[in-house]
Protein backbone atom coordinates (compact mmCIF):
# COMPACT_ATOMS: atom_id res chain seq x y z
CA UNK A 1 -21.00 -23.99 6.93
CA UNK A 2 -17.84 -24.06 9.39
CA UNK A 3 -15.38 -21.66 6.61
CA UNK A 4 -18.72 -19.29 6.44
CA UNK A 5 -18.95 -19.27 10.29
CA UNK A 6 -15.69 -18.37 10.53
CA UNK A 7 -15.89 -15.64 7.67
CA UNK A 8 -18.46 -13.99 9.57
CA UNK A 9 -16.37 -14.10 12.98
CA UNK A 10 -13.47 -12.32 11.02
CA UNK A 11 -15.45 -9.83 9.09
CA UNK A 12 -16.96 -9.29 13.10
CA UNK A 13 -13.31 -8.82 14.21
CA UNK A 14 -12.94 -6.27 10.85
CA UNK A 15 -15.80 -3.83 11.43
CA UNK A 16 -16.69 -4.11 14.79
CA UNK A 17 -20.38 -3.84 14.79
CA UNK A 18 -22.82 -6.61 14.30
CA UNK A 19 -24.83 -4.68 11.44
CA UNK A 20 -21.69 -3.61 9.45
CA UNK A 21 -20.21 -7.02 9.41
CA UNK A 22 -23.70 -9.06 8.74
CA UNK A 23 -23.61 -6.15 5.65
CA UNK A 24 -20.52 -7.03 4.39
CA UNK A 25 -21.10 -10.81 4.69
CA UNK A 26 -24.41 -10.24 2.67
CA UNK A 27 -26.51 -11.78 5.16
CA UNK A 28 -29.27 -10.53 7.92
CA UNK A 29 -27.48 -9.26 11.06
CA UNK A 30 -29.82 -12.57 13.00
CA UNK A 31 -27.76 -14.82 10.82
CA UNK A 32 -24.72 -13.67 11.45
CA UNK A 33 -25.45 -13.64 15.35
CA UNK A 34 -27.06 -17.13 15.03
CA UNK A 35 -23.98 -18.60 12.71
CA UNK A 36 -21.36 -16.95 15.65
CA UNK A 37 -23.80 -18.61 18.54
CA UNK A 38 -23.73 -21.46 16.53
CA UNK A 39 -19.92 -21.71 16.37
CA UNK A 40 -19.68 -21.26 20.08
CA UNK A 41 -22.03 -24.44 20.94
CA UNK A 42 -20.08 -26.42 18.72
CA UNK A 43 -15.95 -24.98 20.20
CA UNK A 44 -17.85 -25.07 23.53
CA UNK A 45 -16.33 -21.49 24.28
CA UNK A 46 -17.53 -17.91 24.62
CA UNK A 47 -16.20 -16.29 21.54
CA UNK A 48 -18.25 -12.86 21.54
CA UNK A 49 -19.10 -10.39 24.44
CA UNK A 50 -22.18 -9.38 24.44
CA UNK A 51 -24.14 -6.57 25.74
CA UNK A 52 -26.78 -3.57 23.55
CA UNK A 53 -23.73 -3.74 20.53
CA UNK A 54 -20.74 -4.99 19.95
CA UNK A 55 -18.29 -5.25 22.97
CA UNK A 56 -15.31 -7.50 22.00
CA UNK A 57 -14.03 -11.18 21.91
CA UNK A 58 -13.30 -13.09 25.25
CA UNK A 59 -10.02 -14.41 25.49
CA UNK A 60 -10.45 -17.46 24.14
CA UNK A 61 -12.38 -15.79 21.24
CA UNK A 62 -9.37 -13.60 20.61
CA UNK A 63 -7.05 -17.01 20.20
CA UNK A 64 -9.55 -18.24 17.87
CA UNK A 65 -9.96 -15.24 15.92
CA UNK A 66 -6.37 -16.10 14.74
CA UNK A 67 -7.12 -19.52 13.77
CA UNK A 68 -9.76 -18.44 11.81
CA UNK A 69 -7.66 -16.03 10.19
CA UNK A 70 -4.89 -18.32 9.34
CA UNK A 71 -7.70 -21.31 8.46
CA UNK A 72 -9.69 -19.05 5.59
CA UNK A 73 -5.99 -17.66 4.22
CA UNK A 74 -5.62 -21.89 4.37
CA UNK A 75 -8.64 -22.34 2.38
CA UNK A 76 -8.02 -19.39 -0.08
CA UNK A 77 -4.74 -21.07 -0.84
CA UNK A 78 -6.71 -24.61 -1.37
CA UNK A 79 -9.14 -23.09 -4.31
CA UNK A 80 -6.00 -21.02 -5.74
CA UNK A 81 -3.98 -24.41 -5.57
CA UNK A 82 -6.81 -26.01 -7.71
CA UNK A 83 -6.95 -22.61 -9.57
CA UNK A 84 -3.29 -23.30 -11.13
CA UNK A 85 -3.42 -27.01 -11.57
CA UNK A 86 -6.24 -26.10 -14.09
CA UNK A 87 -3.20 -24.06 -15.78
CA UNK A 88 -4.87 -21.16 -15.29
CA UNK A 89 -5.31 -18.79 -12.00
CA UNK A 90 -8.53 -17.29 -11.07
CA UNK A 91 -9.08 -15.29 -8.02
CA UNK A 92 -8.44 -11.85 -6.16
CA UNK A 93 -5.55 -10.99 -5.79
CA UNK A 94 -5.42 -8.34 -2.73
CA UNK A 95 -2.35 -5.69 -2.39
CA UNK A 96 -1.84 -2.68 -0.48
CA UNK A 97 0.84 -0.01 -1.43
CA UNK A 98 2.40 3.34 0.32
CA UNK A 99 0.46 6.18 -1.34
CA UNK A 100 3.80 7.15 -3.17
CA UNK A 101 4.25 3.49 -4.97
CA UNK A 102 0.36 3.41 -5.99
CA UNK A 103 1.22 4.37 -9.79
CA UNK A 104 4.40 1.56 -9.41
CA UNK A 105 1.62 -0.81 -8.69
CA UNK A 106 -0.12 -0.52 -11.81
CA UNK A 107 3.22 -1.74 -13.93
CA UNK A 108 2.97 -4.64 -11.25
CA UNK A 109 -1.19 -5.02 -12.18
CA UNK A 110 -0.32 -5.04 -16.54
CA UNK A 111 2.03 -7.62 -16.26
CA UNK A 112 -0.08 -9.73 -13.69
CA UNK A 113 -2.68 -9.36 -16.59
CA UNK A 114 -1.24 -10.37 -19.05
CA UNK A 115 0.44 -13.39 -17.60
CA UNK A 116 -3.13 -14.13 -15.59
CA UNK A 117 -6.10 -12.78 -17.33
CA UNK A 118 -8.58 -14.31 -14.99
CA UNK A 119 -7.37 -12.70 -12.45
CA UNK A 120 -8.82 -9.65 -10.52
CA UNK A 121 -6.79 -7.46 -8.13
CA UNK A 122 -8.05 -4.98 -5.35
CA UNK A 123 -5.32 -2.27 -4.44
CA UNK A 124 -5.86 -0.34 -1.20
CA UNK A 125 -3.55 2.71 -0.20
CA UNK A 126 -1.96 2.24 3.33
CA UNK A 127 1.07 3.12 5.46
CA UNK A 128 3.80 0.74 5.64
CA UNK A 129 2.80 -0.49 9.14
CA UNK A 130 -1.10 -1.11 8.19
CA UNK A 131 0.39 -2.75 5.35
CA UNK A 132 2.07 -5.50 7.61
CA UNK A 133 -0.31 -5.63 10.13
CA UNK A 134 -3.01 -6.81 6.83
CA UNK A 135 -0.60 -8.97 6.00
CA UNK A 136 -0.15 -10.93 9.33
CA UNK A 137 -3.97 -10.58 9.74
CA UNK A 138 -4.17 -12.43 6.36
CA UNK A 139 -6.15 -9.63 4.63
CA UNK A 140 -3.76 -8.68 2.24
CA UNK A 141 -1.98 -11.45 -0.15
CA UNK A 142 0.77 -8.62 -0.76
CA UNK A 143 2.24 -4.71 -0.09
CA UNK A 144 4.30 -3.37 -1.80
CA UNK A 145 6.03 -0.56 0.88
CA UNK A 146 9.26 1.11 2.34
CA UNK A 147 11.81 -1.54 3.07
CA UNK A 148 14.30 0.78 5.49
CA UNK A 149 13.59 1.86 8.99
CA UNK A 150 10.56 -0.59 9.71
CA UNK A 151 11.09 -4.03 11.35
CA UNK A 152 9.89 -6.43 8.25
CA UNK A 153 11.62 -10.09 10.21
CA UNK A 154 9.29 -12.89 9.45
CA UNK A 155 7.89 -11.57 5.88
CA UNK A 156 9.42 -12.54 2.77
CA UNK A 157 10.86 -9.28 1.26
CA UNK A 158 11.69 -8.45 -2.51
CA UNK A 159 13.63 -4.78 -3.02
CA UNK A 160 12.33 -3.61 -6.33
CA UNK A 161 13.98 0.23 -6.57
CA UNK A 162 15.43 2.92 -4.45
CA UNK A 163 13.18 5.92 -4.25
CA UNK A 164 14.75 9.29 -4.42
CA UNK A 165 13.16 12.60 -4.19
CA UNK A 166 12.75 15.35 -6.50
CA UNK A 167 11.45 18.92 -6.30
CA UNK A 168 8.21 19.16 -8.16
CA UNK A 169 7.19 23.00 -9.55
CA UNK A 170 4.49 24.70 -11.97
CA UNK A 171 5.90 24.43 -15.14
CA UNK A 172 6.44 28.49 -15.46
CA UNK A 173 9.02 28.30 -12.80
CA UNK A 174 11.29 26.20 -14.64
CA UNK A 175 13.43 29.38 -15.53
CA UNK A 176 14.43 29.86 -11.34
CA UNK A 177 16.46 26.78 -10.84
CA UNK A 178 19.24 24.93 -12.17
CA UNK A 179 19.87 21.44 -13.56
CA UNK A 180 20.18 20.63 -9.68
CA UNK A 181 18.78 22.30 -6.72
CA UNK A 182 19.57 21.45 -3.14
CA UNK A 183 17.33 20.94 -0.25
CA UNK A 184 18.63 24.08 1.24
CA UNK A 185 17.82 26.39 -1.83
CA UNK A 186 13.73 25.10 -1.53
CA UNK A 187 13.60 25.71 2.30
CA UNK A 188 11.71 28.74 1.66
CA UNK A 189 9.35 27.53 -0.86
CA UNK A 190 5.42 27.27 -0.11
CA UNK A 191 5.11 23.60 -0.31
CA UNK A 192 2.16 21.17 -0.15
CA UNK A 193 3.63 18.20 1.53
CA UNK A 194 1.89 14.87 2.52
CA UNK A 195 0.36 14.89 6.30
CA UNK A 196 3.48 14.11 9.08
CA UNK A 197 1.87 10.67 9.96
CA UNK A 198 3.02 9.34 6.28
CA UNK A 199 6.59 7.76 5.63
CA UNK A 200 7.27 9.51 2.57
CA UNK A 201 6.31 12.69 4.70
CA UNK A 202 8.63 11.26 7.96
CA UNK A 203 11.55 11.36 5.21
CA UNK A 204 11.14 14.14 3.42
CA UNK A 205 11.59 15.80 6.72
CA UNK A 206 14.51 14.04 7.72
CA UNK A 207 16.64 15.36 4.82
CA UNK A 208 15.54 18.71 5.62
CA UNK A 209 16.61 18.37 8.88
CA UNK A 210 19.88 17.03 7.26
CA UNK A 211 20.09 20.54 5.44
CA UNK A 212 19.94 22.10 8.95
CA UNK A 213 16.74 24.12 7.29
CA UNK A 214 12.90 24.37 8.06
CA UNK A 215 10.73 23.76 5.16
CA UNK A 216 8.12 26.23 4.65
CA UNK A 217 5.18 23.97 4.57
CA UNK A 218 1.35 25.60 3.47
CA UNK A 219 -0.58 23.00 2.40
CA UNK A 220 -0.90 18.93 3.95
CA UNK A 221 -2.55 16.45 2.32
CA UNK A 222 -3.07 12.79 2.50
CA UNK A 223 -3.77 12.39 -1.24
CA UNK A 224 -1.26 12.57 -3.84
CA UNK A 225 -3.95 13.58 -6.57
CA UNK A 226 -4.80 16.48 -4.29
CA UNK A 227 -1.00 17.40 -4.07
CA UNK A 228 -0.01 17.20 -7.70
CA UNK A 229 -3.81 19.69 -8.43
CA UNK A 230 -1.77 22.03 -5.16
CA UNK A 231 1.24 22.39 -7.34
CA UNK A 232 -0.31 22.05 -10.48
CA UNK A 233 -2.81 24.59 -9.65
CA UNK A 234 -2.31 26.36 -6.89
CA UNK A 235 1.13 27.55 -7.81
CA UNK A 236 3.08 25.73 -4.50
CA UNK A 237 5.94 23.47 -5.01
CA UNK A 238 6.68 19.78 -3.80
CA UNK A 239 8.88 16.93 -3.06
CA UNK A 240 8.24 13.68 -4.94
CA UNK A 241 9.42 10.22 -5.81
CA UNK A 242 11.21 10.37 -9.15
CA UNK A 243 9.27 7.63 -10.02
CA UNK A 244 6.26 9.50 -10.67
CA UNK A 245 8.30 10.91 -13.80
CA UNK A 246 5.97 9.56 -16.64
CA UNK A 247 4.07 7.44 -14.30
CA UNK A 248 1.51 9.79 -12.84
CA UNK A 249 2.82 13.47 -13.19
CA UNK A 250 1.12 14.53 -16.72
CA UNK A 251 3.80 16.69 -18.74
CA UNK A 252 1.21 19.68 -19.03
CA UNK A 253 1.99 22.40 -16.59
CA UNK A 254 4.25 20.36 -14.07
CA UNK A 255 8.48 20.17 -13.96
CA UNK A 256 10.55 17.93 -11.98
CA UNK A 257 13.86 18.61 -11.31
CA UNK A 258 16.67 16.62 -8.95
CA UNK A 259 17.37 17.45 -5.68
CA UNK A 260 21.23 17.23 -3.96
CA UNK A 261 22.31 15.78 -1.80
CA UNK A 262 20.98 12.59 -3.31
CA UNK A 263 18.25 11.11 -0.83
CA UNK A 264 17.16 7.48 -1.09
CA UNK A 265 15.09 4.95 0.61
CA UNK A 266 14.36 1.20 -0.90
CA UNK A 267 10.65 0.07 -2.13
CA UNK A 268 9.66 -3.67 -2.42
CA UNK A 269 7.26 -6.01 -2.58
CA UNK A 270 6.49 -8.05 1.21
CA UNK A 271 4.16 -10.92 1.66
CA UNK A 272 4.25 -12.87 4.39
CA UNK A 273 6.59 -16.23 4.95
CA UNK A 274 3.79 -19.44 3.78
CA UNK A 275 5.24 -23.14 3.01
CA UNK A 276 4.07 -23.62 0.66
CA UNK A 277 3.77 -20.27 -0.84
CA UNK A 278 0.08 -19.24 -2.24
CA UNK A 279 -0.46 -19.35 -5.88
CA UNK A 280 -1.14 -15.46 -5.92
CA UNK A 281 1.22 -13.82 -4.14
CA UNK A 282 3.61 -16.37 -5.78
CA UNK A 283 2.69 -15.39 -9.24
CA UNK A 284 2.71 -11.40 -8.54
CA UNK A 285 6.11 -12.06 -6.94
CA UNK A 286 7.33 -13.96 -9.90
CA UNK A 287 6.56 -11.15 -12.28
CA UNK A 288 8.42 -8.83 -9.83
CA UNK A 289 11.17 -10.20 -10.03
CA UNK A 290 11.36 -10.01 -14.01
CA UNK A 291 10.66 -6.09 -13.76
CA UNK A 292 13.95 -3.81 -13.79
CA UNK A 293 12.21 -1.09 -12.23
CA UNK A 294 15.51 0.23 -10.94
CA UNK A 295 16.41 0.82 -14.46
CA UNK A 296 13.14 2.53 -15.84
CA UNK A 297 13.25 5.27 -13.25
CA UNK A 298 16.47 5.77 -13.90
CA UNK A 299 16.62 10.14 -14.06
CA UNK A 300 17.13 11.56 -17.72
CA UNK A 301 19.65 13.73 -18.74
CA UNK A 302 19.51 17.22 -16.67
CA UNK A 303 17.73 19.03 -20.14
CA UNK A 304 15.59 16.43 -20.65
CA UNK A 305 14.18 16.02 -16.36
CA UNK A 306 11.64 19.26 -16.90
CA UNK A 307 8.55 18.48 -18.32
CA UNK A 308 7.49 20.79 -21.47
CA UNK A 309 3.78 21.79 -22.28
């Protein structure tokens, strides 16, 4: 009963609101009160303040909050332990990625598959900075994120590829441009960017700004289905990862070409620093590290980069 009490105090920390949380525990929201009280009388501490709804944690219930946190991750780590010594791993395995890397994941989820059929994954698209804070908070088991300009000390880091950008156009414009465009020639094309509080978004305006040029932006989204149907559809132009090459960009009225200068920026995998490492993070990571992703999204040759109907 202790490791449920304490799931309920962290799912209480999660939503915020004594219904939501007693909902996501699967219990009565008198139950979930009762278990917290409970938890209290036994710690001998106010954990919870109280009031008409939800108001906070105490002090003391904030410290305890991340014992709890660190105690369940403890206990997660215990059943995947016992998981693997039965040669076989069971469990959910829970990763967040930058909206950009989401179809890199899925090479990441096949060959987790097939190496650990048992297991089951949840994949969440975050920032790079939600990513870590899930991580420290123990509610992610891995991200897989921007590795440059973000302070990652204290989590174990694996670089998997360097991202680089390319200009992304309906598939009847592929007469107007060259092998090679620069980032000064599409300043004046309508674009459909990702919103500004995004990294790839925060980068793809620093090498304009590099170019000394304004891009001409018409269209922000937060989804990168919604920005491939823009371009696809609504005849505007973007920047993407090359990455999404024959990963997520269907062939049928899209083309890709390179943009110059070259602009780069290194994705990886991040978990956080455990002794002994947990079973899942450790077996994702191991099949990471087998994966030559650098090499798969390598460009092809200038007449072969735009897509054909």
């Amino acid at each position: 009963m202790f490791f449920r009490q304490l799931e309920y105090l962290v799912t209480l920390a999660r939503e915020k609101h004594f219904a939501r949380a007693a909902a996501a525990c699967h219990v009565s929201q008198p139950a979930l009160s009762t278990a917290i009280r409970h938890l209290e009388e036994e710690l001998g501490v106010t954990i919870v303040k109280r009031g008409r709804r939800f108001l906070g944690f105490t002090p003391e219930g904030e410290r305890l909050l991340a014992w709890a946190r660190h105690s369940l991750a403890a206990l997660s780590g215990l059943r995947q332990e016992a998981s693997a010594a039965l040669h076989h791993l069971t469990g959910l395995l829970r990763a967040g990625t930058v909206p950009t890397a989401a179809a890199v994941m899925s090479l990441l989820t096949r060959a987790c598959r097939e190496a650990h059929p048992d297991l089951t994954h949840s994949i969440q698209s975050l920032s790079s900075l939600e990513i870590l804070r899930r991580l420290e908070e123990y509610e992610l088991d891995v991200g897989l994120m921007y590795l440059d300009d973000i302070d990652t000390e204290g989590f174990r880091v694996l670089p998997l590829y360097h991202e680089r950008y390319m200009l992304l156009a309906p598939e009847d414009a592929r007469k107007a441009y060259c092998a090679e465009v620069n980032w000064k020639d599409i300043a004046g094309l309508p674009l459909c960017l990702l919103t500004p509080n995004m990294q790839n978004r925060q980068i793809v305006n620093s090498a304009f700004r590099r170019a000394a040029v304004q891009p001409y932006v018409v269209v922000e989204t937060d989804s990168m289905t919604a920005l491939l149907a823009q371009v696809r559809h609504a005849g505007l132009h973007s920047i993407v990862p090359h990455s999404l090459l024959g990963l997520a960009v269907p062939p049928q009225g899209l083309a890709m070409v390179p943009l110059a200068p070259e602009f780069t920026r290194r994705i990886g995998l991040i978990t956080t620093q455990q002794e002994p490492p947990a079973p899942l993070p450790a077996a994702i990571w191991a099949i990471a590290e087998g994966l030559d992703l650098q090499s798969r999204f390598e460009p092809a040759a200038p007449e072969e980069v735009w897509a054909t109907p």
